[in-house]
C-alpha atoms as a PDB file:
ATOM      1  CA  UNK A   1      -7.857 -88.394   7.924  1.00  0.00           C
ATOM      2  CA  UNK A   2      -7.347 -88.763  11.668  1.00  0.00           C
ATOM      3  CA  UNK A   3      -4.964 -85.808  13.051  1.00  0.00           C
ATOM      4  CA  UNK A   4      -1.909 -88.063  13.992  1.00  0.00           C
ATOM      5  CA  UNK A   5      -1.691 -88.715  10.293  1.00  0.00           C
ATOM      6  CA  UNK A   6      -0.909 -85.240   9.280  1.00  0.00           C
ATOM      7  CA  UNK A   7       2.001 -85.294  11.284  1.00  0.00           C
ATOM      8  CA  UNK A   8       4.413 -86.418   8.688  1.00  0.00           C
ATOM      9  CA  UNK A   9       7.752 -86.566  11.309  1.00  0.00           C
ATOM     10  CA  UNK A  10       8.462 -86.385  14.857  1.00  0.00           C
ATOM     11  CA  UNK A  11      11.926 -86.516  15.954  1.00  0.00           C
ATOM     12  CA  UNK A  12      14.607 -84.999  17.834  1.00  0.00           C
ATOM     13  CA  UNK A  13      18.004 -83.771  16.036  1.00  0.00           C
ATOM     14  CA  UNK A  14      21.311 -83.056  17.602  1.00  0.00           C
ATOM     15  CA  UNK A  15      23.908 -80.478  15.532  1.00  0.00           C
ATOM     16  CA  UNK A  16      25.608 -83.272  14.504  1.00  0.00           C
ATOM     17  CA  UNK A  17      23.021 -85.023  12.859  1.00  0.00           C
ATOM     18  CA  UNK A  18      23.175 -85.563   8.956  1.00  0.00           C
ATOM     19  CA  UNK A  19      20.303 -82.928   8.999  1.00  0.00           C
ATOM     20  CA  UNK A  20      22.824 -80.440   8.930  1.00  0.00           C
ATOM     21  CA  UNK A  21      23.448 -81.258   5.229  1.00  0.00           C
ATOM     22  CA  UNK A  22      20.040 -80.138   4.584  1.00  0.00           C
ATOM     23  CA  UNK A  23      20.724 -77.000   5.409  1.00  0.00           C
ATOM     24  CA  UNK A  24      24.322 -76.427   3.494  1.00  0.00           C
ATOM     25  CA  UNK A  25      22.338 -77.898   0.412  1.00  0.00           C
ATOM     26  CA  UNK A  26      20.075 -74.634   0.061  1.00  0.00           C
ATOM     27  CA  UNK A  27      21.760 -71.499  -1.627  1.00  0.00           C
ATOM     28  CA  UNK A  28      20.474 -68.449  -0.252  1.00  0.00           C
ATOM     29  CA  UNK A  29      22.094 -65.311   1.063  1.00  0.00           C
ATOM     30  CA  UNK A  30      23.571 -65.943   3.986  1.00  0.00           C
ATOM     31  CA  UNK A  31      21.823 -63.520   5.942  1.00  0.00           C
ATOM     32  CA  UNK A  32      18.487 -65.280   5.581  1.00  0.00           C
ATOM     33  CA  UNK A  33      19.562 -68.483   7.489  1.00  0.00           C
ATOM     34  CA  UNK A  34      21.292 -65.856   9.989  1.00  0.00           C
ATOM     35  CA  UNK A  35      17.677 -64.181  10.534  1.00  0.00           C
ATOM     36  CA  UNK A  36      15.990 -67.750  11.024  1.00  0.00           C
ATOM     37  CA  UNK A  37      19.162 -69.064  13.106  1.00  0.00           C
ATOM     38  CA  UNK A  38      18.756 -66.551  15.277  1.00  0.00           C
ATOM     39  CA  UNK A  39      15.074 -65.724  15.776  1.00  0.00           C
ATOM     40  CA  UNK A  40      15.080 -69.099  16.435  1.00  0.00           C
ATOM     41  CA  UNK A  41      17.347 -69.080  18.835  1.00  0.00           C
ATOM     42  CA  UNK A  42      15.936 -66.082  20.431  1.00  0.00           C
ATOM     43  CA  UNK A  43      12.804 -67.307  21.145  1.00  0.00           C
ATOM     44  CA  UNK A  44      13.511 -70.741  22.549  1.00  0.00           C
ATOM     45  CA  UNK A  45      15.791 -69.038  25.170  1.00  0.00           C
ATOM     46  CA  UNK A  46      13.611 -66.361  25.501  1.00  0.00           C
ATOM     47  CA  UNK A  47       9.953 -66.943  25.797  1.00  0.00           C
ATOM     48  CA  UNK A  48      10.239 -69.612  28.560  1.00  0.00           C
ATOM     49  CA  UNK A  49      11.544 -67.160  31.207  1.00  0.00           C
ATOM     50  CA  UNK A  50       9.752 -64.488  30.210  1.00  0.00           C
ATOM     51  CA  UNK A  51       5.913 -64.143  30.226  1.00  0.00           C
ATOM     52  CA  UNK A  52       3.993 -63.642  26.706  1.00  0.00           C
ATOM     53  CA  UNK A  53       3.124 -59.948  27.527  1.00  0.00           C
ATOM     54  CA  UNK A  54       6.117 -58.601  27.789  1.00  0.00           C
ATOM     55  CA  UNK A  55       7.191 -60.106  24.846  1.00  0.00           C
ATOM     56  CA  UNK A  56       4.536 -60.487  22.590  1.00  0.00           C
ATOM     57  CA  UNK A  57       6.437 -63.148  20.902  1.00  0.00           C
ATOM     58  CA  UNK A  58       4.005 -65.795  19.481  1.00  0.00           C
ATOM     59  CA  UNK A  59       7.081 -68.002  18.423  1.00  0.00           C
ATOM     60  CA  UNK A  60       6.253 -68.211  14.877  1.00  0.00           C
ATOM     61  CA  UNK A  61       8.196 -67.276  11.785  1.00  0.00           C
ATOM     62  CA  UNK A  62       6.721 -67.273   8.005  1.00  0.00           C
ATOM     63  CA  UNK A  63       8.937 -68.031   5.270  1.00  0.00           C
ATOM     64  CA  UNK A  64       7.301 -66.807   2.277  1.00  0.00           C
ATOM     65  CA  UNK A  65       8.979 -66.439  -1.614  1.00  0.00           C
ATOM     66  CA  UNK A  66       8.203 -68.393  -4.720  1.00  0.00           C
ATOM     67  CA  UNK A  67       8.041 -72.235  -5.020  1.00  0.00           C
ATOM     68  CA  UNK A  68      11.809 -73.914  -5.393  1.00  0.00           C
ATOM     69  CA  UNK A  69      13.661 -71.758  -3.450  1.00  0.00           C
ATOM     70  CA  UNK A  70      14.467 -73.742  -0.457  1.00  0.00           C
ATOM     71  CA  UNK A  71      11.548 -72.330   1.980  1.00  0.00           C
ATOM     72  CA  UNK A  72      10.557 -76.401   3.289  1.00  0.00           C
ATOM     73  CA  UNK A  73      14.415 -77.171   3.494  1.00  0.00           C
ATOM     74  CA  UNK A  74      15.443 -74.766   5.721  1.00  0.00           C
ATOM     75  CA  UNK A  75      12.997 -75.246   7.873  1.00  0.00           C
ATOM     76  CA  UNK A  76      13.699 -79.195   8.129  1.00  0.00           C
ATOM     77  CA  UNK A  77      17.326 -78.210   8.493  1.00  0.00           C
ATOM     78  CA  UNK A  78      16.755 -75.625  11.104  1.00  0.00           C
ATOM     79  CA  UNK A  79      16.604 -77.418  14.118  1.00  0.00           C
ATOM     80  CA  UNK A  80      20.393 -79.307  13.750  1.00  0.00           C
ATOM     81  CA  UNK A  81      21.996 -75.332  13.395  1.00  0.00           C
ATOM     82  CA  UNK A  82      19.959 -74.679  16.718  1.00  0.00           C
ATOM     83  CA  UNK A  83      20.512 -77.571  18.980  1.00  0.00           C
ATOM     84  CA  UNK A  84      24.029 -76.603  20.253  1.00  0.00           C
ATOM     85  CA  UNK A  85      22.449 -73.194  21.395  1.00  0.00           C
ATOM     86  CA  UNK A  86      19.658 -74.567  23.719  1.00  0.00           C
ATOM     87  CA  UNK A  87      20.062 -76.312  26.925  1.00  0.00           C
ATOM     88  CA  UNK A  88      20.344 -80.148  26.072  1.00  0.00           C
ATOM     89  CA  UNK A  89      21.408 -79.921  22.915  1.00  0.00           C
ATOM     90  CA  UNK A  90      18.178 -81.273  21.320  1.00  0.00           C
ATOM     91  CA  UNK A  91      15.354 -80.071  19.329  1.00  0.00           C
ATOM     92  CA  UNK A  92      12.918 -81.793  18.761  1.00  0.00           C
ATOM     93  CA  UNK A  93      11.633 -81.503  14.825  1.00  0.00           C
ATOM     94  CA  UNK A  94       7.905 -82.028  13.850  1.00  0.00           C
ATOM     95  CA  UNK A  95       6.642 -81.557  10.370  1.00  0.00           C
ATOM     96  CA  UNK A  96       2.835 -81.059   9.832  1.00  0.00           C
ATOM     97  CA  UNK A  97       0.873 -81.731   6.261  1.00  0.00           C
ATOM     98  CA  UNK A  98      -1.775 -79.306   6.577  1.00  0.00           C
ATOM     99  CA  UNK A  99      -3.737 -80.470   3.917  1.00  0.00           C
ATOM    100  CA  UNK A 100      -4.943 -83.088   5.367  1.00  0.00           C
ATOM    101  CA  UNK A 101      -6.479 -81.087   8.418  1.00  0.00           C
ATOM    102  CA  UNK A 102      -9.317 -79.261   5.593  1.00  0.00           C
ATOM    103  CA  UNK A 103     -12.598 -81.527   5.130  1.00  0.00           C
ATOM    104  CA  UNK A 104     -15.567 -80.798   2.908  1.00  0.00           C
ATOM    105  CA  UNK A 105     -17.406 -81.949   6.070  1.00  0.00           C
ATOM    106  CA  UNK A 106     -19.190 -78.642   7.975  1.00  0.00           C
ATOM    107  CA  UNK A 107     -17.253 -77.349  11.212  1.00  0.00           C
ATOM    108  CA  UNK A 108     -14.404 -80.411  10.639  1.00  0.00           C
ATOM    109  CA  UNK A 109     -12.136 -78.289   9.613  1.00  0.00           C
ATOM    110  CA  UNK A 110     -11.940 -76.311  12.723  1.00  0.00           C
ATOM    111  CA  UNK A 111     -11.912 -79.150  15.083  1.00  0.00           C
ATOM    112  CA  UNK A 112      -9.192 -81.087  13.286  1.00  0.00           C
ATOM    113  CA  UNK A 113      -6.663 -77.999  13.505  1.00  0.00           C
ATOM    114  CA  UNK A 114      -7.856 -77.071  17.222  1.00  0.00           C
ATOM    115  CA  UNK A 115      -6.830 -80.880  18.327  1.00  0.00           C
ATOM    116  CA  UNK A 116      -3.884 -80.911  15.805  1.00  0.00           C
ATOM    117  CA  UNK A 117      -2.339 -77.675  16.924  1.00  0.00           C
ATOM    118  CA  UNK A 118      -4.040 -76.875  20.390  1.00  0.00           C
ATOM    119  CA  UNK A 119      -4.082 -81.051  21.960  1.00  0.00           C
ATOM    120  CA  UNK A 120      -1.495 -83.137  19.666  1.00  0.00           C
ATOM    121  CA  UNK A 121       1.417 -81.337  18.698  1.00  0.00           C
ATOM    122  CA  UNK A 122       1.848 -80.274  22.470  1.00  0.00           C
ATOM    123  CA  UNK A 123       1.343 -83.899  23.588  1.00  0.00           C
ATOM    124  CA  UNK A 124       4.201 -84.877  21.890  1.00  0.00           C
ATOM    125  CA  UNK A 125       6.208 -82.387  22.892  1.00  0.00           C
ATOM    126  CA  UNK A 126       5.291 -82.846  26.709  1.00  0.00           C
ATOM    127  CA  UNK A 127       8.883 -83.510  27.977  1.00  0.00           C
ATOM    128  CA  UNK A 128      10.119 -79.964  26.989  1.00  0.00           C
ATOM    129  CA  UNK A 129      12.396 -80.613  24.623  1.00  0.00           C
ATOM    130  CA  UNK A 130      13.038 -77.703  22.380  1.00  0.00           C
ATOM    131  CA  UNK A 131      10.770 -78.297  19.670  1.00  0.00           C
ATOM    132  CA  UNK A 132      10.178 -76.620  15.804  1.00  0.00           C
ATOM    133  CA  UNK A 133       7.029 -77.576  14.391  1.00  0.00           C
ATOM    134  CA  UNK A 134       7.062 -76.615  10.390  1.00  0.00           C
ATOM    135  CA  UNK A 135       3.670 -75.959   8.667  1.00  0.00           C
ATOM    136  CA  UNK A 136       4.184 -76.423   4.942  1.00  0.00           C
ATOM    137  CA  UNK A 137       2.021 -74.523   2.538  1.00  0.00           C
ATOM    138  CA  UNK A 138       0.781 -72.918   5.681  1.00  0.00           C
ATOM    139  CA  UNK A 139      -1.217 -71.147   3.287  1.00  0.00           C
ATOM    140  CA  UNK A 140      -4.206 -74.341   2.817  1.00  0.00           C
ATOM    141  CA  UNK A 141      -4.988 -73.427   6.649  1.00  0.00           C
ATOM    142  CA  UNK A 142      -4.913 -70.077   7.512  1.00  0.00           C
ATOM    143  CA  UNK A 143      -6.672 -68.639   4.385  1.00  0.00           C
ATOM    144  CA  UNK A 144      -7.130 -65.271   4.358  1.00  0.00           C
ATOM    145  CA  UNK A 145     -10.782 -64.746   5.715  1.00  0.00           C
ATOM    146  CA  UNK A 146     -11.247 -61.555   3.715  1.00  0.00           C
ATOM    147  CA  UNK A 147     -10.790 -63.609  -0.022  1.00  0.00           C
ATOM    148  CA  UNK A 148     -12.615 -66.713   1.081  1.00  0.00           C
ATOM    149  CA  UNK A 149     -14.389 -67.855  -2.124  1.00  0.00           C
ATOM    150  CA  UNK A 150     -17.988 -69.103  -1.258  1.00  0.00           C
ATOM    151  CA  UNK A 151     -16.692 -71.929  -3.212  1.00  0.00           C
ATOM    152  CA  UNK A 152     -14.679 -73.056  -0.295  1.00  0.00           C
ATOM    153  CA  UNK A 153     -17.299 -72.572   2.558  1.00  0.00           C
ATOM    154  CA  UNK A 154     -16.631 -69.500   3.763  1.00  0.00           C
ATOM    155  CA  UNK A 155     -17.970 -69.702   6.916  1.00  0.00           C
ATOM    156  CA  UNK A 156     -15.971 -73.002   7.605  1.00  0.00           C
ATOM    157  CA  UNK A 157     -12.226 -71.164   6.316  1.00  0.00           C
ATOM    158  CA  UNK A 158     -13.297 -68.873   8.940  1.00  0.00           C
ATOM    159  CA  UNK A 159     -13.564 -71.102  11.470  1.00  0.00           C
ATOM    160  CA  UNK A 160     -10.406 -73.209  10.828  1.00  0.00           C
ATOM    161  CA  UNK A 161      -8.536 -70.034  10.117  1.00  0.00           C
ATOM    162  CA  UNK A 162      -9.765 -68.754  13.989  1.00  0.00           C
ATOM    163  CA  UNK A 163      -9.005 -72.507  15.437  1.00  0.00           C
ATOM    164  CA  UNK A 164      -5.025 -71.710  13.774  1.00  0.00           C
ATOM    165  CA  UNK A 165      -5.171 -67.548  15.408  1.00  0.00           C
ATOM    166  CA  UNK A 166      -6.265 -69.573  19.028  1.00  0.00           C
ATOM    167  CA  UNK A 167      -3.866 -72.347  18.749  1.00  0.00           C
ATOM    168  CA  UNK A 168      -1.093 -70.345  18.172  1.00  0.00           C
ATOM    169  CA  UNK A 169      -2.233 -67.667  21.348  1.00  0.00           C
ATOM    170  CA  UNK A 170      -2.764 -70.569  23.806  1.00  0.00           C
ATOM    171  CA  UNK A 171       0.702 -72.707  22.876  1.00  0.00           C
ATOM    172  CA  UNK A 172       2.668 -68.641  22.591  1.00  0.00           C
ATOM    173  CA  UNK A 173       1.319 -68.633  26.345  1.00  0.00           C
ATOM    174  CA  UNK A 174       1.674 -71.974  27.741  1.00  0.00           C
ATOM    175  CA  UNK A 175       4.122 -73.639  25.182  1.00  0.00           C
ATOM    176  CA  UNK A 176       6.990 -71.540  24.555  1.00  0.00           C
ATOM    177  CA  UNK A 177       9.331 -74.320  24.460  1.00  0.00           C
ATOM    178  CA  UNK A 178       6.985 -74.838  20.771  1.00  0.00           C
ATOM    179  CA  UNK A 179       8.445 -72.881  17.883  1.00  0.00           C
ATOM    180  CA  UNK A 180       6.686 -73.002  14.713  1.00  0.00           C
ATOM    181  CA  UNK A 181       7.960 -72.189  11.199  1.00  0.00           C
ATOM    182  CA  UNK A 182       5.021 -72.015   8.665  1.00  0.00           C
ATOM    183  CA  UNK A 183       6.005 -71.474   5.044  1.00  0.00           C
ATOM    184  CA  UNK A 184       3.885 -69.984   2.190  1.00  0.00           C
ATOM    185  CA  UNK A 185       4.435 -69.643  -1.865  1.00  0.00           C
ATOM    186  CA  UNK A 186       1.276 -67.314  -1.502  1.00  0.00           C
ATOM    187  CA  UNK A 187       1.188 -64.544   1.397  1.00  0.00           C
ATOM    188  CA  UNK A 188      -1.761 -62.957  -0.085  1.00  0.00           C
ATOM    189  CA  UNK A 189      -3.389 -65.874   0.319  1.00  0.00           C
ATOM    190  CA  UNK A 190      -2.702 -65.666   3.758  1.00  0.00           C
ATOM    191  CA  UNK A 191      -4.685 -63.829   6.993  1.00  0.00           C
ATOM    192  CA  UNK A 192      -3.672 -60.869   7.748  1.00  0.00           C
ATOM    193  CA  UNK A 193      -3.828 -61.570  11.690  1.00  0.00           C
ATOM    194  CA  UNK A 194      -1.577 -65.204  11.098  1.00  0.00           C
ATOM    195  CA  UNK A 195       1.071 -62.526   9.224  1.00  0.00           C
ATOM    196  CA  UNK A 196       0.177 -60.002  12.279  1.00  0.00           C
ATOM    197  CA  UNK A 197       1.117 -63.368  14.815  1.00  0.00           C
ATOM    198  CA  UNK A 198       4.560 -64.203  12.746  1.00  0.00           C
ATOM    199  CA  UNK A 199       7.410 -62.983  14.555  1.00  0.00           C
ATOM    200  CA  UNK A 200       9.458 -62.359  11.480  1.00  0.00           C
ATOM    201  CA  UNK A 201       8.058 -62.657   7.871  1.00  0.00           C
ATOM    202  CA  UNK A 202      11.437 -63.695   6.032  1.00  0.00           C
ATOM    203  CA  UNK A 203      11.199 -63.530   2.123  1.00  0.00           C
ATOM    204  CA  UNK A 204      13.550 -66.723   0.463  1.00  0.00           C
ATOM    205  CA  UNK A 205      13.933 -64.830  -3.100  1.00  0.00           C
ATOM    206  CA  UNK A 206      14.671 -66.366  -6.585  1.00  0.00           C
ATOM    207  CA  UNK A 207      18.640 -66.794  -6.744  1.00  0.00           C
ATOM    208  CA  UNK A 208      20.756 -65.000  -7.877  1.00  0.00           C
ATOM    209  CA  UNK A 209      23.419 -65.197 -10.676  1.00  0.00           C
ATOM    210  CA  UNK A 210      26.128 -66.103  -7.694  1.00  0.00           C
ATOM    211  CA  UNK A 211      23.831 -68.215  -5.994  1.00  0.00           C
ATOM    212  CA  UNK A 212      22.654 -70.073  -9.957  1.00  0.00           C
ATOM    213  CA  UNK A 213      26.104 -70.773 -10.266  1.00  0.00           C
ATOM    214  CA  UNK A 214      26.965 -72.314  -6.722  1.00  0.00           C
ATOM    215  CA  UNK A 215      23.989 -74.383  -7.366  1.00  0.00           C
ATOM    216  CA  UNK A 216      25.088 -75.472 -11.094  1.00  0.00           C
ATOM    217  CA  UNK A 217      29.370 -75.748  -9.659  1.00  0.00           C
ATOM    218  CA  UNK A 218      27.480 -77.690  -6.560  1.00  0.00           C
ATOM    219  CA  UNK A 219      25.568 -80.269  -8.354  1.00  0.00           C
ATOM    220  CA  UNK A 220      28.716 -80.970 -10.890  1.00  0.00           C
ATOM    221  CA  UNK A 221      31.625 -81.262  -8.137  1.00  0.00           C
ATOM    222  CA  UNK A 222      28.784 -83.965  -6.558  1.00  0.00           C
ATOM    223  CA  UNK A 223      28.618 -85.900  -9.537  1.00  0.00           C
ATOM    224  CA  UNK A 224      32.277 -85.288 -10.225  1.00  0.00           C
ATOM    225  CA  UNK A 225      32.456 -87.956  -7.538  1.00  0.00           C
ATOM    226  CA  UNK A 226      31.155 -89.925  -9.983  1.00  0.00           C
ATOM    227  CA  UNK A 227      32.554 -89.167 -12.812  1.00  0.00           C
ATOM    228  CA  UNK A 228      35.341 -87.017 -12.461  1.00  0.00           C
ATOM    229  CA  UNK A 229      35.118 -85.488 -16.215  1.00  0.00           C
ATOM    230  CA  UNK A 230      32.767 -83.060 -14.621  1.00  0.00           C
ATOM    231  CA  UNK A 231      35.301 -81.878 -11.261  1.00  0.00           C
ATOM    232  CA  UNK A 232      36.520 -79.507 -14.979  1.00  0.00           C
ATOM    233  CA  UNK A 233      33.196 -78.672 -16.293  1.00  0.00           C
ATOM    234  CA  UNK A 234      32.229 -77.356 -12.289  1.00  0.00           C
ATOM    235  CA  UNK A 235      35.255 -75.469 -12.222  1.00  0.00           C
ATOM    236  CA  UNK A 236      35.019 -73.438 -15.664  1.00  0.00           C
ATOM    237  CA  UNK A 237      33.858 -70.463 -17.105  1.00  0.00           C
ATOM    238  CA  UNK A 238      30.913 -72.336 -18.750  1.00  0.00           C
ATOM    239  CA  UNK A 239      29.514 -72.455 -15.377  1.00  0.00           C
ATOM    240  CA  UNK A 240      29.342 -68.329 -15.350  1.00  0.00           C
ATOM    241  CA  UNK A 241      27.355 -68.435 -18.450  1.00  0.00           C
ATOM    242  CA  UNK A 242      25.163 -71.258 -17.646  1.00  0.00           C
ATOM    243  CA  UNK A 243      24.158 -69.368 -14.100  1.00  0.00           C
ATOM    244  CA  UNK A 244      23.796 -66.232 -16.414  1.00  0.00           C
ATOM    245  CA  UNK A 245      21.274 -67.928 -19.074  1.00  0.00           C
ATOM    246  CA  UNK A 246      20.061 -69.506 -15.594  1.00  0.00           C
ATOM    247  CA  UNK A 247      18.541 -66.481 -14.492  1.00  0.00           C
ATOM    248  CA  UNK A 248      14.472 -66.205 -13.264  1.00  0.00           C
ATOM    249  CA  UNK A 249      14.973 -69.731 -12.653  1.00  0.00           C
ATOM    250  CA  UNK A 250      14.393 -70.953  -8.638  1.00  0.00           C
ATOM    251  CA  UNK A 251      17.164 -73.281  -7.372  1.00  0.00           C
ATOM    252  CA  UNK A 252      15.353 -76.643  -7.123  1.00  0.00           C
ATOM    253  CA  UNK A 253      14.848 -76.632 -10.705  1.00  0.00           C
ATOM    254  CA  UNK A 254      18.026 -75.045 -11.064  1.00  0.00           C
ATOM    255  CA  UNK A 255      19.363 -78.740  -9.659  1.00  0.00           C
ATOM    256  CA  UNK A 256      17.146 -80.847 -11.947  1.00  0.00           C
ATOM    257  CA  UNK A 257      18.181 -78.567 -15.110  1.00  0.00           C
ATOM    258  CA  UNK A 258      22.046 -80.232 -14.588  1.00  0.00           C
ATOM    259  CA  UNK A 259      20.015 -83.771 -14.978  1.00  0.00           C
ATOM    260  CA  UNK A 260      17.776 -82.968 -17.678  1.00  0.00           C
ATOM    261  CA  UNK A 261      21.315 -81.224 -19.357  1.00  0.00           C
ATOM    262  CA  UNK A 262      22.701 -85.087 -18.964  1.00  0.00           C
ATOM    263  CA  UNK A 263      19.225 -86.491 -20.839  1.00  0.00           C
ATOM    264  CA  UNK A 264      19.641 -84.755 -23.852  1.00  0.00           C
ATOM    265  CA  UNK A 265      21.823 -87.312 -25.169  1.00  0.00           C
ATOM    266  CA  UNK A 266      22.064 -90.773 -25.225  1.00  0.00           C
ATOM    267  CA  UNK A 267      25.501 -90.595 -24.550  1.00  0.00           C
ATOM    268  CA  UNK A 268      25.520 -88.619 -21.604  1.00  0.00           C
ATOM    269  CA  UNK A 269      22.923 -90.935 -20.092  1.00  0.00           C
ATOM    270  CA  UNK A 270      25.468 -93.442 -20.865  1.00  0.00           C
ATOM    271  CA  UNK A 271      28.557 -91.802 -19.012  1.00  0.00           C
ATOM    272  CA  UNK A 272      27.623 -88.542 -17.452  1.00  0.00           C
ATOM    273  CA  UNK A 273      31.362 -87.764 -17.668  1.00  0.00           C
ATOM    274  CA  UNK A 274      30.602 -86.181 -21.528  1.00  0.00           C
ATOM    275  CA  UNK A 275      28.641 -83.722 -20.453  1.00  0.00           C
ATOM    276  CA  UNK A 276      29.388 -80.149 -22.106  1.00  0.00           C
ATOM    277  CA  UNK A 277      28.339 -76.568 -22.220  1.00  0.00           C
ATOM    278  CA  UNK A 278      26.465 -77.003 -24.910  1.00  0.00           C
ATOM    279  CA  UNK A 279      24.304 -79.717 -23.341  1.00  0.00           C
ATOM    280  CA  UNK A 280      23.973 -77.552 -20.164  1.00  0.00           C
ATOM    281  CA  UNK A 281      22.537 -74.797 -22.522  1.00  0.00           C
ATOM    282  CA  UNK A 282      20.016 -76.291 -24.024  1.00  0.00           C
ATOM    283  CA  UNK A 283      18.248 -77.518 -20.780  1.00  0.00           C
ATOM    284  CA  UNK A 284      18.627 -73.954 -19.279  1.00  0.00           C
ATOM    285  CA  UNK A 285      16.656 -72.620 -22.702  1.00  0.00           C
ATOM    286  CA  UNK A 286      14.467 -75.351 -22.204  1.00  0.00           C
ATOM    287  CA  UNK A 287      13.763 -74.598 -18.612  1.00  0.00           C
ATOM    288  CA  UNK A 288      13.534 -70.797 -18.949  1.00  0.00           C
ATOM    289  CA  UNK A 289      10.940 -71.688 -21.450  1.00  0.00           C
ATOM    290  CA  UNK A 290       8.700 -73.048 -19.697  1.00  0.00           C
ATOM    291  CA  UNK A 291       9.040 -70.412 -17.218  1.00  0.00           C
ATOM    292  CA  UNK A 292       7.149 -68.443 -19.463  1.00  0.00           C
ATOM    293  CA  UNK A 293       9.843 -65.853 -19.473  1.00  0.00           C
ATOM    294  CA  UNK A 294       9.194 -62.742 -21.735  1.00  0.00           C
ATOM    295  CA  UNK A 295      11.381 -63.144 -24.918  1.00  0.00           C
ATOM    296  CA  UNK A 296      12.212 -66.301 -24.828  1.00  0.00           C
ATOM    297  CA  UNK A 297      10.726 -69.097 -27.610  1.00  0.00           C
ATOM    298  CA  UNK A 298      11.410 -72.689 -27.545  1.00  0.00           C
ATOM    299  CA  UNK A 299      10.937 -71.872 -31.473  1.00  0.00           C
ATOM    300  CA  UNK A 300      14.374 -70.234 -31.369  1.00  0.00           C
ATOM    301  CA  UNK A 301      16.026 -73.588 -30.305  1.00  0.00           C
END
């Protein structure tokens, strides 16, 4: 895979873009979009008039929690909550698959992430422009050297894993205008001196009972569009329980558990409006199930 075919998308938002809606769609406490807002923020302003020693700041912030939670989301909606802050009122969005950059092939790992992160990504960004670069699953890239498996080549996770530390020194020195948002399901997984290089490590947790039940209320009132049968169901007391019985589940499948509630019968496939408690139960037992959380049995169903 040639490097311009990891870059998945490369284009420049404005706060009124529909991106925004990205960002509104993920429950989380509202301090952790503050945190990202702002460091954000911070650094674009920042770094460019100041020089990298007296700031240290590599422009980089890790989102790290479990899988679900919203970590990817955030970062694609980040740059529409930041463009009204930086001069312009652009920033420039660019989302890397880093998968693609590993090869079985000796020493091609490291030279695909050195022209990737230290040649391509700045290319495109060459006008200025206030640009977030998000590294998904940053995890596949910048393994942590110390638990390399000889399985994977050691020698060559070492090498790509140095070609992500120097990419990130030379663009925190000569690119500030670059900031990159890596997120991780796995931070052990990751190298210590990548975590050492994030300017904030921000943990997206599991949701909360609240949070379940925005997500649950969210997804009805949406469909209540629809069918308006379920404008009630959003605004009830059911939807307390439901987030309750909800609980140890992350909010993506939080979302597809309303679906799967609308599946178990033929006639809610048929008209979503007859949707009940009962229906939303049975795909939140379902789903906390297969969770594999302590105590509970699909046998009990």
């Amino acid at each position: 895979m040639r490097v311009q075919e990891c870059v998945l998308s490369d284009e420049v938002i404005t706060a009124d873009s529909a991106e925004a809606a990205l960002w509104d769609a993920i429950v989380v406490p509202e301090e952790i979009k503050e945190r990202l807002r702002n460091q954000t923020v911070l650094s674009l302003l920042v770094r460019p008039d100041l020089p990298f020693a007296l700031t240290a700041l590599h422009g980089l912030c890790t989102l790290y929690g479990p899988p679900g939670t919203g970590k990817t989301t955030l970062a694609r909606g980040l740059p529409a909550q930041v463009a009204c802050y930086v001069p312009g009122g652009e920033v420039r969005r660019i989302e890397i698959n880093p998968h693609g950059l590993m090869s079985a092939e000796h020493g091609q790992s490291q030279q695909r992430v050195s022209e990737l992160l230290g040649e391509y990504v700045p290319g495109l960004a060459s006008d200025g422009v206030p640009t977030v670069v998000i590294l998904d699953e940053v995890e596949s890239m910048a393994v942590a050297r110390s638990a390399a498996s000889l399985a994977a080549n050691p020698a060559d996770v070492h090498r790509a894993t140095d070609a992500v530390l120097t990419a990130l020194d030379l663009n925190a020195v000569e690119h500030p205008h670059l900031f990159f948002v890596a997120t991780s399901n796995f931070t052990t997984a990751l190298d210590e001196a990548f975590l050492s290089r994030s300017d904030a490590a921000i943990l997206v947790p599991l949701p909360e009972s609240e949070a379940l039940r925005e997500i649950v209320a969210s997804t009805l009132l949406t469909l209540a569009d629809k069918y308006p049968a379920l404008g009630e169901l959003a605004r009830s007391s059911a939807v307390d329980r439901i987030a309750v019985a909800a609980h140890g589940l992350d909010g993506r499948r939080t979302r597809k558990v309303v679906f799967e509630a609308l599946a178990q019968r033929l006639d809610t496939v048929l008209d979503p409006g007859n949707l009940t408690e009962d229906d939303l139960a049975a795909a939140v037992r379902n789903a906390v199930a297969d969770t594999g959380q302590p105590g509970v049995s699909r046998a009990a169903h």
